[in-house]
C-alpha atoms as a PDB file:
ATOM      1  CA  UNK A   1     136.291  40.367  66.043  1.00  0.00           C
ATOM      2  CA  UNK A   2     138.118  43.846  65.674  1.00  0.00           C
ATOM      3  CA  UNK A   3     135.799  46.948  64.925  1.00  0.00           C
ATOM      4  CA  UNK A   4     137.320  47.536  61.064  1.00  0.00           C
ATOM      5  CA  UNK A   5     135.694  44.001  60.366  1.00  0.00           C
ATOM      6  CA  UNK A   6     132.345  45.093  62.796  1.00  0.00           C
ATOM      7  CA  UNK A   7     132.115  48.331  60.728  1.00  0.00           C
ATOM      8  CA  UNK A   8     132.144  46.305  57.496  1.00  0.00           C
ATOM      9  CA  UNK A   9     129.646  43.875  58.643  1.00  0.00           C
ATOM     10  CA  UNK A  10     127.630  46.781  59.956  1.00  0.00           C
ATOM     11  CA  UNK A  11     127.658  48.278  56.259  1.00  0.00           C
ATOM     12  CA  UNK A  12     127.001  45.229  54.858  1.00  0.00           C
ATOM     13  CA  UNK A  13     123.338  44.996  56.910  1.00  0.00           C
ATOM     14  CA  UNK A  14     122.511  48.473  56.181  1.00  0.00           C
ATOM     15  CA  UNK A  15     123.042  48.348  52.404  1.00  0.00           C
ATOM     16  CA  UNK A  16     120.948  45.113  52.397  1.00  0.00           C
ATOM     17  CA  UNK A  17     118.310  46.902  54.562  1.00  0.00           C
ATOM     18  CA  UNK A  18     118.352  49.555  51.949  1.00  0.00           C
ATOM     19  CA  UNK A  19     117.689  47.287  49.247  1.00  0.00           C
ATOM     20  CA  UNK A  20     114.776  44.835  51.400  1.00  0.00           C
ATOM     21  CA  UNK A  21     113.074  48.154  51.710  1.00  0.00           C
ATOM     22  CA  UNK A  22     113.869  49.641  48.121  1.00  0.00           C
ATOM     23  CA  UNK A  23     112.344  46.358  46.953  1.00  0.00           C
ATOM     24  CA  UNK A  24     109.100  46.156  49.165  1.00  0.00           C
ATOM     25  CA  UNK A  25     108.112  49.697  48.013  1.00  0.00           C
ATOM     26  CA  UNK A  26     108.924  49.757  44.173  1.00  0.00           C
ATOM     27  CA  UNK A  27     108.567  45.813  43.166  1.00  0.00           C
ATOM     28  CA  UNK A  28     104.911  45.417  42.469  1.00  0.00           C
ATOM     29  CA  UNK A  29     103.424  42.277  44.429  1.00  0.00           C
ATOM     30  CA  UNK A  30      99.961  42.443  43.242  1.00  0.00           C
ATOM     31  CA  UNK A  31      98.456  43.887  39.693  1.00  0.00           C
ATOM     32  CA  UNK A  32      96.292  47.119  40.159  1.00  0.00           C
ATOM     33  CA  UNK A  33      92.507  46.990  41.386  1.00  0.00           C
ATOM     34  CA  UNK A  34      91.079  48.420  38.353  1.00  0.00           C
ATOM     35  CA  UNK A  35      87.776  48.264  40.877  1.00  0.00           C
ATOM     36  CA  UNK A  36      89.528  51.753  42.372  1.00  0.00           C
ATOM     37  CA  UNK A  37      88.089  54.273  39.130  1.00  0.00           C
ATOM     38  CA  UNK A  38      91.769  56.483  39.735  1.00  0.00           C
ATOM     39  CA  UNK A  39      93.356  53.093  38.086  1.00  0.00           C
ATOM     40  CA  UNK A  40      91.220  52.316  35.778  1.00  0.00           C
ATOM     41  CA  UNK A  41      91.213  55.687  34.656  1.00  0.00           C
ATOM     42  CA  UNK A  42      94.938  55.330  34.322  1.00  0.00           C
ATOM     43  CA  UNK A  43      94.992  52.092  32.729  1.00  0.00           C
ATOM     44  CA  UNK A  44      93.320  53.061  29.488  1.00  0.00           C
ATOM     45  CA  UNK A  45      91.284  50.117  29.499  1.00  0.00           C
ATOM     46  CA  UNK A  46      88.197  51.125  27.730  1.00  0.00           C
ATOM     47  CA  UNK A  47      90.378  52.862  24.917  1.00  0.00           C
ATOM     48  CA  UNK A  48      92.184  49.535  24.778  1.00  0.00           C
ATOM     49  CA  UNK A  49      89.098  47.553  24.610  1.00  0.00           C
ATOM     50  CA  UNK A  50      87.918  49.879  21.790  1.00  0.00           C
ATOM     51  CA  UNK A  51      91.296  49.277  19.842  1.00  0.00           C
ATOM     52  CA  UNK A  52      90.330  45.287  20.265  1.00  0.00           C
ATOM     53  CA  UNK A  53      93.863  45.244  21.651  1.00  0.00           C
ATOM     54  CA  UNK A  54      93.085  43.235  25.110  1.00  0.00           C
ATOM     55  CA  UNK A  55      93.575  40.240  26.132  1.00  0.00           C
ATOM     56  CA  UNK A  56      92.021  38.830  29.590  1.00  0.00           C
ATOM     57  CA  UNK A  57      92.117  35.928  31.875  1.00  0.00           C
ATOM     58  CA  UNK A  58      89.285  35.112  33.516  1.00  0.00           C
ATOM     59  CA  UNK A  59      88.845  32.529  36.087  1.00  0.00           C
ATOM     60  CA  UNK A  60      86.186  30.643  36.427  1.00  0.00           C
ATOM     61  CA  UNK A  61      82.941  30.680  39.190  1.00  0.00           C
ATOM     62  CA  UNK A  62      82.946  29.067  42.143  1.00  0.00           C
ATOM     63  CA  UNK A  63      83.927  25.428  41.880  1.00  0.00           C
ATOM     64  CA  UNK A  64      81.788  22.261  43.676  1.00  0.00           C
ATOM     65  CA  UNK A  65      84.071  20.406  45.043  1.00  0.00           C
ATOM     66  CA  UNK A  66      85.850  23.084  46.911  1.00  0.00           C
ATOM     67  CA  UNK A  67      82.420  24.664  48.377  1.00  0.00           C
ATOM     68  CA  UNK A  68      79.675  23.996  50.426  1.00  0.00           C
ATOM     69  CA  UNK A  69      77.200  25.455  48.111  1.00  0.00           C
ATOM     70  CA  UNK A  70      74.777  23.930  46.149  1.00  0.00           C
ATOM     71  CA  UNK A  71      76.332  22.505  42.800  1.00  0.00           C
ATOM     72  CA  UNK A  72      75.121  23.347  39.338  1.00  0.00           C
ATOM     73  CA  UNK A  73      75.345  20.081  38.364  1.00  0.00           C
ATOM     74  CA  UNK A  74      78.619  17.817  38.006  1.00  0.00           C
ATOM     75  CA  UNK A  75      80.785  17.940  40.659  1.00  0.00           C
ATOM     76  CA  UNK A  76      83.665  18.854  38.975  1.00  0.00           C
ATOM     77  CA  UNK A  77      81.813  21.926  37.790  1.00  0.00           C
ATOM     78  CA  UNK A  78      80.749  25.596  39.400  1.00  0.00           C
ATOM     79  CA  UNK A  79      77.686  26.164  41.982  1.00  0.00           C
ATOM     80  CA  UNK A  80      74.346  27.563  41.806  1.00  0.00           C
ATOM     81  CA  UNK A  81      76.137  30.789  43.216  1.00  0.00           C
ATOM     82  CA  UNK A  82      79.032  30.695  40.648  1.00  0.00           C
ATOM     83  CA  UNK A  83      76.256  30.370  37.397  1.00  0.00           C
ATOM     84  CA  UNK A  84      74.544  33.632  39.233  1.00  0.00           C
ATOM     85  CA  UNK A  85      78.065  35.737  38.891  1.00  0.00           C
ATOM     86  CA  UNK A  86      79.236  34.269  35.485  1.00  0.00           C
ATOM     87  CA  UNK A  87      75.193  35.096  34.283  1.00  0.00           C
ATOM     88  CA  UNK A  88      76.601  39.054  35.774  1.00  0.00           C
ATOM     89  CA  UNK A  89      79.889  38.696  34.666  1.00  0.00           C
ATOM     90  CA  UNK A  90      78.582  38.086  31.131  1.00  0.00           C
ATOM     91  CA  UNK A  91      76.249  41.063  31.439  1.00  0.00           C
ATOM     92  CA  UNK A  92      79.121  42.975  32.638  1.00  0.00           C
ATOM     93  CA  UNK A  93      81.335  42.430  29.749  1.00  0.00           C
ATOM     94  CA  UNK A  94      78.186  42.775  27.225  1.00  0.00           C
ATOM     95  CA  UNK A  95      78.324  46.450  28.632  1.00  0.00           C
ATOM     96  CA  UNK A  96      82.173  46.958  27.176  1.00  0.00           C
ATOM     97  CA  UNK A  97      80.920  45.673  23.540  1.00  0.00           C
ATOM     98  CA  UNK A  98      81.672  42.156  22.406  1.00  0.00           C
ATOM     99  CA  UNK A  99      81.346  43.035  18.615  1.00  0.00           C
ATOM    100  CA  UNK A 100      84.919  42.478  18.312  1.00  0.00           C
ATOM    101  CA  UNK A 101      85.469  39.609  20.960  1.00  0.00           C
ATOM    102  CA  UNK A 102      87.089  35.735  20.216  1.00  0.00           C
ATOM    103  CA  UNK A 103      86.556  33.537  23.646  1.00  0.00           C
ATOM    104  CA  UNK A 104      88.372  30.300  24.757  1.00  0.00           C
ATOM    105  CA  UNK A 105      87.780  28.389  27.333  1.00  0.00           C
ATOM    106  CA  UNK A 106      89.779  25.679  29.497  1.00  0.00           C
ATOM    107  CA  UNK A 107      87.783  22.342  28.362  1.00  0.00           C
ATOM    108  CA  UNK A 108      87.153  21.435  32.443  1.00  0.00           C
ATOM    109  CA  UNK A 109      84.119  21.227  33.401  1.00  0.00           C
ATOM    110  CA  UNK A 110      84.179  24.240  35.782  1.00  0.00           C
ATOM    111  CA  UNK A 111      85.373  26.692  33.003  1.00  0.00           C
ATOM    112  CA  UNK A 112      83.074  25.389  30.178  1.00  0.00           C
ATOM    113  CA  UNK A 113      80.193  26.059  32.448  1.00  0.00           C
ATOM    114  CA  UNK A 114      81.381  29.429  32.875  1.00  0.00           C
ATOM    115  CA  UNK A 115      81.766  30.620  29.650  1.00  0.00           C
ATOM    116  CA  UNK A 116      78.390  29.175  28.759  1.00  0.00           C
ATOM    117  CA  UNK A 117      76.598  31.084  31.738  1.00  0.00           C
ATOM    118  CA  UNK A 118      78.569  34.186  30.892  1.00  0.00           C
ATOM    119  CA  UNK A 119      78.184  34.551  27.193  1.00  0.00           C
ATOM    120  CA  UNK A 120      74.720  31.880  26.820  1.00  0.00           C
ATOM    121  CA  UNK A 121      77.023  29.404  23.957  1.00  0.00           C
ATOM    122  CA  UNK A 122      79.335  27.316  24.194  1.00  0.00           C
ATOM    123  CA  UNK A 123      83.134  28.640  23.820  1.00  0.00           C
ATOM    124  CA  UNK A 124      86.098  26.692  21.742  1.00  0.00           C
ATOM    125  CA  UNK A 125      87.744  24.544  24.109  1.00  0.00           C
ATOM    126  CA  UNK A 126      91.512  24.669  24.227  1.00  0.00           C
ATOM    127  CA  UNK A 127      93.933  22.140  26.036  1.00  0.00           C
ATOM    128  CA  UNK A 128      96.600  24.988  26.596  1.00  0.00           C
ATOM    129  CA  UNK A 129      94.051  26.803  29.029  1.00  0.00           C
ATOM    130  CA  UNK A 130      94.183  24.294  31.372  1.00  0.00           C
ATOM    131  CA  UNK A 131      97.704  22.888  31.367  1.00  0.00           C
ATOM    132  CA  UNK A 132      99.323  26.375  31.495  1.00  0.00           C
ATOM    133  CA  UNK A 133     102.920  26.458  32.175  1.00  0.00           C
ATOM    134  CA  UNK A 134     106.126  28.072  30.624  1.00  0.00           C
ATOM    135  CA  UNK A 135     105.008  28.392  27.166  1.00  0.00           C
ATOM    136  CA  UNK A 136     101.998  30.372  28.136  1.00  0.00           C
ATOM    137  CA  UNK A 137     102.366  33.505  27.409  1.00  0.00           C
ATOM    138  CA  UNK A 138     103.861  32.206  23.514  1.00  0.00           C
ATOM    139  CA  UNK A 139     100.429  30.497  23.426  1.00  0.00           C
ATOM    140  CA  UNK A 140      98.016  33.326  24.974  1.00  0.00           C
ATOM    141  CA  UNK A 141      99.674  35.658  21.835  1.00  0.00           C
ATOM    142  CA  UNK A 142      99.586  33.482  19.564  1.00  0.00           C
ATOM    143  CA  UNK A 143      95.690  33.292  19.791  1.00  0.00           C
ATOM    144  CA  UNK A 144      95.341  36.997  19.369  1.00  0.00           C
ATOM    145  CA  UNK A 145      93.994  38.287  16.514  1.00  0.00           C
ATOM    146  CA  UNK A 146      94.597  42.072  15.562  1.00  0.00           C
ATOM    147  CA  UNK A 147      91.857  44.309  16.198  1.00  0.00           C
ATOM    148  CA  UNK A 148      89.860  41.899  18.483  1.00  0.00           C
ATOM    149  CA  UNK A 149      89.833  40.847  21.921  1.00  0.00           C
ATOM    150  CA  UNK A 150      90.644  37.955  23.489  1.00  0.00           C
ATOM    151  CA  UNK A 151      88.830  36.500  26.507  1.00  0.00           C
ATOM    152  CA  UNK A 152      90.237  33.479  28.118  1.00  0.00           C
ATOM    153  CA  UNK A 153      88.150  31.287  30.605  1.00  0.00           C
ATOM    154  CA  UNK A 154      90.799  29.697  32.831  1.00  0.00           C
ATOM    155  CA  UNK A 155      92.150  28.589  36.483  1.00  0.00           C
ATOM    156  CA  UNK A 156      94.409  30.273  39.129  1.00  0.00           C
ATOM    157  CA  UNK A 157      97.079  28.473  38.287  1.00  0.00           C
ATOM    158  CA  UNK A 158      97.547  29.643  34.856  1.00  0.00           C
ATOM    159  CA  UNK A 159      96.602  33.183  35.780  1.00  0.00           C
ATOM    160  CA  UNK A 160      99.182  33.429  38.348  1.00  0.00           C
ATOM    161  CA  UNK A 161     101.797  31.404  35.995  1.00  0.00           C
ATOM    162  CA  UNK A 162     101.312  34.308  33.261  1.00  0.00           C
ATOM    163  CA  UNK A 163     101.876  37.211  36.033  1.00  0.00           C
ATOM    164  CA  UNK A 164     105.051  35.551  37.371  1.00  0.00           C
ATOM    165  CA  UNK A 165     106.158  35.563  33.617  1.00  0.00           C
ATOM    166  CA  UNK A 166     105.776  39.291  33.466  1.00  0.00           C
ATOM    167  CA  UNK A 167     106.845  40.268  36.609  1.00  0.00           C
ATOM    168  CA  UNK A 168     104.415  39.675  38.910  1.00  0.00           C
ATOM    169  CA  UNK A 169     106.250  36.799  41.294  1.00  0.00           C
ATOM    170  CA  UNK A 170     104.329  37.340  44.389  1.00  0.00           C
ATOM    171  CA  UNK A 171     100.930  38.398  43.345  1.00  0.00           C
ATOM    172  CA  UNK A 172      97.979  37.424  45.131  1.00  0.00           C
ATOM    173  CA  UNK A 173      96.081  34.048  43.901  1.00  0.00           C
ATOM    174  CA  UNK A 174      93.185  35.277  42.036  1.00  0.00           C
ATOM    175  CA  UNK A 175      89.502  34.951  42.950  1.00  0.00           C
ATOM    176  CA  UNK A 176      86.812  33.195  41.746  1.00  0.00           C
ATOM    177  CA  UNK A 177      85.404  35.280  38.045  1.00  0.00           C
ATOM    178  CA  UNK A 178      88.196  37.686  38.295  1.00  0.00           C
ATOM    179  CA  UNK A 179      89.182  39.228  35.589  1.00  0.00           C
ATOM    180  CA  UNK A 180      93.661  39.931  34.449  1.00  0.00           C
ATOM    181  CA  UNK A 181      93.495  42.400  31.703  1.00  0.00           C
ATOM    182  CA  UNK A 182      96.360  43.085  29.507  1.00  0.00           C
ATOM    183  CA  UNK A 183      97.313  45.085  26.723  1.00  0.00           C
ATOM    184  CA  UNK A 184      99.218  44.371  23.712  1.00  0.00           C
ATOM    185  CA  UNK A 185     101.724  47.110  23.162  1.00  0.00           C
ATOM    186  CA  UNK A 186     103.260  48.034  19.188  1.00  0.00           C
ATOM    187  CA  UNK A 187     106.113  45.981  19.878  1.00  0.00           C
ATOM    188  CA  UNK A 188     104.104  42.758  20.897  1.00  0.00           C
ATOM    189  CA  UNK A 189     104.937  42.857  24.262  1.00  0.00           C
ATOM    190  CA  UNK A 190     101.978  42.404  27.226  1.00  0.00           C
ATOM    191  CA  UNK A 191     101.442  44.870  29.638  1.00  0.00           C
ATOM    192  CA  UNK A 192      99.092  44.150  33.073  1.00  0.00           C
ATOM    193  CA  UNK A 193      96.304  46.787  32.861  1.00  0.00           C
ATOM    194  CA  UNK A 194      95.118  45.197  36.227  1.00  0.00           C
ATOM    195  CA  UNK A 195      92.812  43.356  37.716  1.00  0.00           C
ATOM    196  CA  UNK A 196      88.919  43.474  38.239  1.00  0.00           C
ATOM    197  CA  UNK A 197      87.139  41.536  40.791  1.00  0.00           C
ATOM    198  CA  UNK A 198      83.240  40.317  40.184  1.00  0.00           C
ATOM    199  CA  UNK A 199      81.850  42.498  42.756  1.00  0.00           C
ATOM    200  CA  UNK A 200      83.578  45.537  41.403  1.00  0.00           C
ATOM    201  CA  UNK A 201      82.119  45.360  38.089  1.00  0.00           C
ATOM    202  CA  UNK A 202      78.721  47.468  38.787  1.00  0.00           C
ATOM    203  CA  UNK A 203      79.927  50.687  39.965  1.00  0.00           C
ATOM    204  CA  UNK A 204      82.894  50.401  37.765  1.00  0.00           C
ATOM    205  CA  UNK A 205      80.111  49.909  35.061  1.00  0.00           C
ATOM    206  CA  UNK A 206      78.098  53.075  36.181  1.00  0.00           C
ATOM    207  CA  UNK A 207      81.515  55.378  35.902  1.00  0.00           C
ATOM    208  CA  UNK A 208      81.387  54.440  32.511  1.00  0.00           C
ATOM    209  CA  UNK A 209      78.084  55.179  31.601  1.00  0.00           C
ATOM    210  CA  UNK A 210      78.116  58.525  33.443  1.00  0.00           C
END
């Protein structure tokens, strides 16, 4: 190998070392932890939410069959652990104001029980919650109303199908009654606001209140 083609393979490595570590610093892996109050300062969420111009994904509690933990009931559904955090979670988003608030639910077992434990009736079951897939993000804006929010009581899967399809390839799967909040912006276009895990909720709560 003579050194003019050694200098152009050399180049060729360090331009695609350039762009490896171009790419791990500005491509976003994982949505913000609106948990930290800097970013949900800078997300605008609570303006947003007053708007009734959200939309969020939330999974559902901690499933039975996947847990040691005492089950609720069926085992197909949450645990006696996962009704305690939904019963918070619910409290939790009674504090933002639910006045102007549609929920939906995945019709599994695990979700239904959810939603009941979070907001104490039964949500409207939809089919496209659970099956998820290429057409969801069509179907999560075609749900939205103006001027309300929408809360959606879902699975991983679907949550981390709707961040791949805005840019979000390699986030992190979510956990159990996490919440994905987006925004809808004039043109109709989401935007990730972030992401709020159950345990964060409280002091995030006590920011607000402050």
């Amino acid at each position: 190998m003579n050194s003019r083609v050694k200098r152009s393979l050399l180049g060729s490595l360090c331009v695609l070392l350039v762009i490896l570590v171009t790419g791990f610093v500005v491509w976003p892996r994982t949505p913000v932890n609106l948990g930290d109050p800097r970013q949900m300062s800078n997300s605008h969420l609570y303006l947003h939410w007053q708007a009734g111009n959200v939309i969020v994904l939330v999974r559902h509690a901690e499933r039975c069959d996947r847990s040691s933990h005492p089950c609720l009931g069926p085992e197909d559904g949450i645990t006696l652990i996962g009704q305690s955090t939904a019963i918070a979670l619910g409290h939790a988003y009674r504090a933002l104001g639910m006045a102007n608030a549609e929920i939906l639910s995945s019709p599994l077992t695990r979700t239904l029980q959810t939603s009941q434990y979070m907001f104490g009736k039964p949500a409207q079951a939809q089919p496209w919650l659970s099956s998820c897939g290429p057409t969801l993000k069509s179907d999560v804006l075609a749900h939205k109303q103006p001027r309300h929010n929408l809360i959606l009581i879902t699975h991983s899967g679907c949550i981390s199908d709707l961040e791949k399809q805005l840019g979000y390839e390699h986030a992190l799967a979510s956990e159990y009654s996490s919440s994905l909040f987006l925004a809808v912006e004039p043109d109709g276009q989401l935007k990730v606001l972030g992401i709020m895990n159950s345990e964060h909720w409280p002091p995030t709560l006590n920011n607000v209140q402050q």
